[in-house]
C-alpha atoms as a PDB file:
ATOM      1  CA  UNK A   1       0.000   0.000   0.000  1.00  0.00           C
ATOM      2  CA  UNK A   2       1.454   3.303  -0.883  1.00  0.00           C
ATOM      3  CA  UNK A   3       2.365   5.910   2.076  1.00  0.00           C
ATOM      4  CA  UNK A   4       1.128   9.173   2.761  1.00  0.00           C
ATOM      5  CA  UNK A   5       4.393  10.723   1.415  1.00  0.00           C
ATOM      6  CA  UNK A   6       4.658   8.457  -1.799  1.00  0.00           C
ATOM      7  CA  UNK A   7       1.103   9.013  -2.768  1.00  0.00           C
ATOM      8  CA  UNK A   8       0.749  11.026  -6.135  1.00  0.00           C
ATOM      9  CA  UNK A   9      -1.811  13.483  -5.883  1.00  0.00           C
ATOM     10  CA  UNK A  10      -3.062  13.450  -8.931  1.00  0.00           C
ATOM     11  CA  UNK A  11      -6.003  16.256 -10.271  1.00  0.00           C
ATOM     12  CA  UNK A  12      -8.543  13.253 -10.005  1.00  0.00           C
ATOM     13  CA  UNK A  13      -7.783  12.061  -6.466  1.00  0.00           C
ATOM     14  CA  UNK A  14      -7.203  16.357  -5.627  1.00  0.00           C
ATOM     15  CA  UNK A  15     -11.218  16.710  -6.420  1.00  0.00           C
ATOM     16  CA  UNK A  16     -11.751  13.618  -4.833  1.00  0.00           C
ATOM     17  CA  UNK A  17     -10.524  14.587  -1.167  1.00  0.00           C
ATOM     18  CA  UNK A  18     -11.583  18.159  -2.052  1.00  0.00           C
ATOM     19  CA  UNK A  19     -15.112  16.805  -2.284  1.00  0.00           C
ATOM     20  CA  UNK A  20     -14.919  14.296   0.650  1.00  0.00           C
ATOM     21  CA  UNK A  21     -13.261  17.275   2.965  1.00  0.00           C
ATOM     22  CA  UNK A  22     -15.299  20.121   1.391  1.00  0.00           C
ATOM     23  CA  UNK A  23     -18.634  20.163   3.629  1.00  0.00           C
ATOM     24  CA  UNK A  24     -19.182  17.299   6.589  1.00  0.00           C
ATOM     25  CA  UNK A  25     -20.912  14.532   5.454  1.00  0.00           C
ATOM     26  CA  UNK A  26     -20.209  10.841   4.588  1.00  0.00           C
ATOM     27  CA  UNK A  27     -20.838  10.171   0.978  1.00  0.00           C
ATOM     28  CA  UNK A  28     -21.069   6.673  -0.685  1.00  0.00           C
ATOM     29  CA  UNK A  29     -18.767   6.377  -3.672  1.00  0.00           C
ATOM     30  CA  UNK A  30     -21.947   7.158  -6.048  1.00  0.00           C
ATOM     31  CA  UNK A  31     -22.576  10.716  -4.435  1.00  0.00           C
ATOM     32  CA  UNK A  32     -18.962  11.593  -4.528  1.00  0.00           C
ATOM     33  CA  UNK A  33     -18.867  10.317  -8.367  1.00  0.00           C
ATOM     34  CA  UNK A  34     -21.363  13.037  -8.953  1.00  0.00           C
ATOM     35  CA  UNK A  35     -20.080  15.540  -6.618  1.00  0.00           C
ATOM     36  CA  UNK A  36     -16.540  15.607  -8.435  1.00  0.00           C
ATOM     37  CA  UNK A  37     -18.175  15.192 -12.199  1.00  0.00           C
ATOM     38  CA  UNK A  38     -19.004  19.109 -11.580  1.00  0.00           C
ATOM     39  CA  UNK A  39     -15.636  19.973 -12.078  1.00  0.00           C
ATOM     40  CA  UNK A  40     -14.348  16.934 -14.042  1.00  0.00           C
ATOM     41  CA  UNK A  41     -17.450  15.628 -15.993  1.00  0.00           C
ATOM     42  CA  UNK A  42     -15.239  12.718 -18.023  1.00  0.00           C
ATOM     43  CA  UNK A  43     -14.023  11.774 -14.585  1.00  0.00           C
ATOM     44  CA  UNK A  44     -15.333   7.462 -14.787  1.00  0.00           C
ATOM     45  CA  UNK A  45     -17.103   5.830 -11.311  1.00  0.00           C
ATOM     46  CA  UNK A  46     -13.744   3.263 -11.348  1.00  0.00           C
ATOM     47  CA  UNK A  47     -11.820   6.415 -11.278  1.00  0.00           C
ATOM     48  CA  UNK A  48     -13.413   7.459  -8.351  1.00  0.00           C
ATOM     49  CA  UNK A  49     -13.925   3.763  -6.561  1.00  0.00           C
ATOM     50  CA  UNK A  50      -9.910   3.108  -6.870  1.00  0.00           C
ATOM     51  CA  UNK A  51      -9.163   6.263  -5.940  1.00  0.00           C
ATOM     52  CA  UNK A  52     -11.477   6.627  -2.803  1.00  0.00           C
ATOM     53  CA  UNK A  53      -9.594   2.684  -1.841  1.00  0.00           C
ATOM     54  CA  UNK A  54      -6.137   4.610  -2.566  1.00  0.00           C
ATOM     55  CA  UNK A  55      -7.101   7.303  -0.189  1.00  0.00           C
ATOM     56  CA  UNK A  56      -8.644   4.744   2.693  1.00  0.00           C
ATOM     57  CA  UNK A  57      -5.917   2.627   2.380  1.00  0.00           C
ATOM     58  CA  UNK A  58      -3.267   5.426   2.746  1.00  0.00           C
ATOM     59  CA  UNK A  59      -5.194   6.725   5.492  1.00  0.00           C
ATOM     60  CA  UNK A  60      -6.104  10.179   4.084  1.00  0.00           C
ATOM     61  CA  UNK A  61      -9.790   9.629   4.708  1.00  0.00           C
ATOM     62  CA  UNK A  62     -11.855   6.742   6.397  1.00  0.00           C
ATOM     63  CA  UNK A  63     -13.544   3.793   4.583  1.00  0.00           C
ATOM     64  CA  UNK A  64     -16.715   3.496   6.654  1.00  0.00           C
ATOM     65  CA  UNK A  65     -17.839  -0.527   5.901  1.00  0.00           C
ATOM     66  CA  UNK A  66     -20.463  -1.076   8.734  1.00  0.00           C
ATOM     67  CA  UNK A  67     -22.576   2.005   8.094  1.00  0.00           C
ATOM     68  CA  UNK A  68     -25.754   0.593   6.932  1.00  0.00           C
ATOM     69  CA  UNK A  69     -25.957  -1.554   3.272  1.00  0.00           C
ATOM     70  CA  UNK A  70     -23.512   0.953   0.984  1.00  0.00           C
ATOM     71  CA  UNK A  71     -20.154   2.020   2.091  1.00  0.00           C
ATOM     72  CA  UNK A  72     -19.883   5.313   3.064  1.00  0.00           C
ATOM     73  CA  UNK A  73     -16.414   7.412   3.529  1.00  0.00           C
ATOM     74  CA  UNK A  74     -15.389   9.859   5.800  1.00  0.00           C
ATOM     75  CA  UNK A  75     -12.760  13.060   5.004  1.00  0.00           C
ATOM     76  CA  UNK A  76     -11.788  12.831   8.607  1.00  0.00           C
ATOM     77  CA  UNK A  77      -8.893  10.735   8.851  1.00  0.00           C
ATOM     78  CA  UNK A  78      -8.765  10.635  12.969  1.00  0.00           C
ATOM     79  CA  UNK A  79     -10.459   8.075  14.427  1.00  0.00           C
ATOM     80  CA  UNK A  80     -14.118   8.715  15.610  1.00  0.00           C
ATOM     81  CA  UNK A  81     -17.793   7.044  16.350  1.00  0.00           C
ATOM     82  CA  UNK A  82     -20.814   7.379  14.125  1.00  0.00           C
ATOM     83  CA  UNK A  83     -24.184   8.011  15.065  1.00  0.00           C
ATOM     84  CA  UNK A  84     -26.803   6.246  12.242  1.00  0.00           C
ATOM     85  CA  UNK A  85     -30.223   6.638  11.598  1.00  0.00           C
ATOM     86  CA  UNK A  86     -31.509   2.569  11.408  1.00  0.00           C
ATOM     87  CA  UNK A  87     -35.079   4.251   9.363  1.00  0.00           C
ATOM     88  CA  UNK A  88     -33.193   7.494   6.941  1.00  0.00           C
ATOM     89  CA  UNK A  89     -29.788   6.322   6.941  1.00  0.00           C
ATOM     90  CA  UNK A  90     -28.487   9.521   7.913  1.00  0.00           C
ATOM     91  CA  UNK A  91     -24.893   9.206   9.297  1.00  0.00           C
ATOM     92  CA  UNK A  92     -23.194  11.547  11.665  1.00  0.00           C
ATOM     93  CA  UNK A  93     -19.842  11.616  13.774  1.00  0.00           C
ATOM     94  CA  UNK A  94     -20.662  11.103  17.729  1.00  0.00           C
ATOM     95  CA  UNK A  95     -20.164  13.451  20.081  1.00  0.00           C
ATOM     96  CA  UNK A  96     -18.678  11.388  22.590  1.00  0.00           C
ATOM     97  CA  UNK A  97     -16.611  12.467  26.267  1.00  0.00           C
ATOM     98  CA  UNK A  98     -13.151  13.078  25.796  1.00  0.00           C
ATOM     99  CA  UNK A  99     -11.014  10.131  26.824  1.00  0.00           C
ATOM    100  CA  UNK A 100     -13.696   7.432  25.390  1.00  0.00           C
ATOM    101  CA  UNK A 101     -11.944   4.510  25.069  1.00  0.00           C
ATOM    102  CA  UNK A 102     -14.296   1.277  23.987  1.00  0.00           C
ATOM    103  CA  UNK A 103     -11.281  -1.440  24.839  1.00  0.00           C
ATOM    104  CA  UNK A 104     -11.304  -0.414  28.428  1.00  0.00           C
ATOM    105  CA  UNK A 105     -15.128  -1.965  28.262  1.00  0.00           C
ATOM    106  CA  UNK A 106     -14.085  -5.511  26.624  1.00  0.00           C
ATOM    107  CA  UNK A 107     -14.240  -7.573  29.487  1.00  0.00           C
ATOM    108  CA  UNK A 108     -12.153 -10.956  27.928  1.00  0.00           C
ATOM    109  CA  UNK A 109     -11.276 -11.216  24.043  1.00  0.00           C
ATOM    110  CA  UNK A 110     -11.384 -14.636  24.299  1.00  0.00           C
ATOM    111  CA  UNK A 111      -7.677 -15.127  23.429  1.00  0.00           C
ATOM    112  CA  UNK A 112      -8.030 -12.498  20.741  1.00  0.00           C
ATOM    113  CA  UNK A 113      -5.573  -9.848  20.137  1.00  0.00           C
ATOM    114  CA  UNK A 114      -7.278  -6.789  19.294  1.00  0.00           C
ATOM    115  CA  UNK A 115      -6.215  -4.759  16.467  1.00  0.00           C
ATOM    116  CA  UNK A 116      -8.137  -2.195  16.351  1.00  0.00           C
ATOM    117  CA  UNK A 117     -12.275  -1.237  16.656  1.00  0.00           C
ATOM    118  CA  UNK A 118     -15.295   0.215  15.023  1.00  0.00           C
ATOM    119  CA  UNK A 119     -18.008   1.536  16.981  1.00  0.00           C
ATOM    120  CA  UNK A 120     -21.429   3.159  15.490  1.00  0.00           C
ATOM    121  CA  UNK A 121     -24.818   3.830  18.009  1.00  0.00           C
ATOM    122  CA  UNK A 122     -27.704   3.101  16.237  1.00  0.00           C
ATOM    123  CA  UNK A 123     -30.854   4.923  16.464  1.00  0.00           C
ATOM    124  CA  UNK A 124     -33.955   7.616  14.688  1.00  0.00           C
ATOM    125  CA  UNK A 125     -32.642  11.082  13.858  1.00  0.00           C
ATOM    126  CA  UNK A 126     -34.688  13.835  14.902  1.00  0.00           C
ATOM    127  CA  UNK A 127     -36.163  14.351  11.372  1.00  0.00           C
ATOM    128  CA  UNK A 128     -36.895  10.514  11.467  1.00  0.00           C
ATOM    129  CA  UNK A 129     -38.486  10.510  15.098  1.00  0.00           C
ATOM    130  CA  UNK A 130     -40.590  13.951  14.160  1.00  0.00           C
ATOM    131  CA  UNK A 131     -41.976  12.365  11.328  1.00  0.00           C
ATOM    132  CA  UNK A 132     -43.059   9.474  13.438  1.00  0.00           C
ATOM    133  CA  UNK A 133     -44.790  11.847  15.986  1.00  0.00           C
ATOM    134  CA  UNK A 134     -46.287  13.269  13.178  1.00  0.00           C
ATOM    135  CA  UNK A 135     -47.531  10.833  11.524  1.00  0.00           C
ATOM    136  CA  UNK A 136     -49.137   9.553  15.346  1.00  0.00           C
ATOM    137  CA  UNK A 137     -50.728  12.668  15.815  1.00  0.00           C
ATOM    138  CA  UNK A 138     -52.464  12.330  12.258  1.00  0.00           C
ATOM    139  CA  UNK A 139     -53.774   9.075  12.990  1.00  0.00           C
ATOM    140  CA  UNK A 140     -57.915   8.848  12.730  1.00  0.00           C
ATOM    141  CA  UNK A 141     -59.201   7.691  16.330  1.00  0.00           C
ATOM    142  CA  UNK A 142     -60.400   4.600  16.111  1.00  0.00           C
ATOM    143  CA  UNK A 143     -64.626   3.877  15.806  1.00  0.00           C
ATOM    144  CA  UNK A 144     -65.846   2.827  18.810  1.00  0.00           C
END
């Protein structure tokens, strides 16, 4: 895998990590594909799928795998939780207490070594949960 210093920028993976760093959100590979054909409408979807694994695997931005059915990546290289909507979708970073540290919680790895960890709460947004109260409070009563 190539190193931070070794890796080429090149003008495709530039717009890539421009578009992944340019607002906070955490695109699948299809919304960055159309984010960066703005600027470079020949651009091809492998471009952008070998590029975005270049740029996980170099640790410039964060391949997230367990967010819901579609990958998703993150801009933010540094390690942090994910909040996730289980209805929308919707993915968010986790405002969690400085210090957090989920390995001081596993009890016995059962002769495991850890290498590492992924942690995302699971939940409904507040756009998901007003809906919901929404749609209750729109609800016919019932005949009696």
């Amino acid at each position: 895998m190539p190193r931070k210093e070794a890796l080429k920028m090149t003008p495709q993976r530039r717009h890539i990590l421009r578009a992944l760093r340019s607002r906070h959100w955490h695109p699948t590979a299809d919304e960055v594909y159309a984010e960066v054909r703005r600027d470079l409408p020949r651009i091809s979807l492998g471009t952008v799928y070998r590029n975005l694994e270049i740029l996980a695997n170099t640790g410039l931005i964060q391949k997230l795998a367990t967010a819901g059915p579609q990958k998703r990546y993150d801009g933010n290289p540094v390690r942090h939780f994910h909040l996730r909507c289980r209805r929308c979708g919707k993915l968010e970073d986790a405002p969690v207490q400085e210090g957090f540290d989920p390995l001081a919680f596993l009890a016995d790895p059962a002769g495991y070594v850890v290498e590492g960890y992924v942690l995302e709460y699971l939940g409904l947004c507040a756009s998901c949960r007003e809906a919901d109260a929404h749609a209750r409070d729109n609800r016919s009563p019932a005949p009696s």
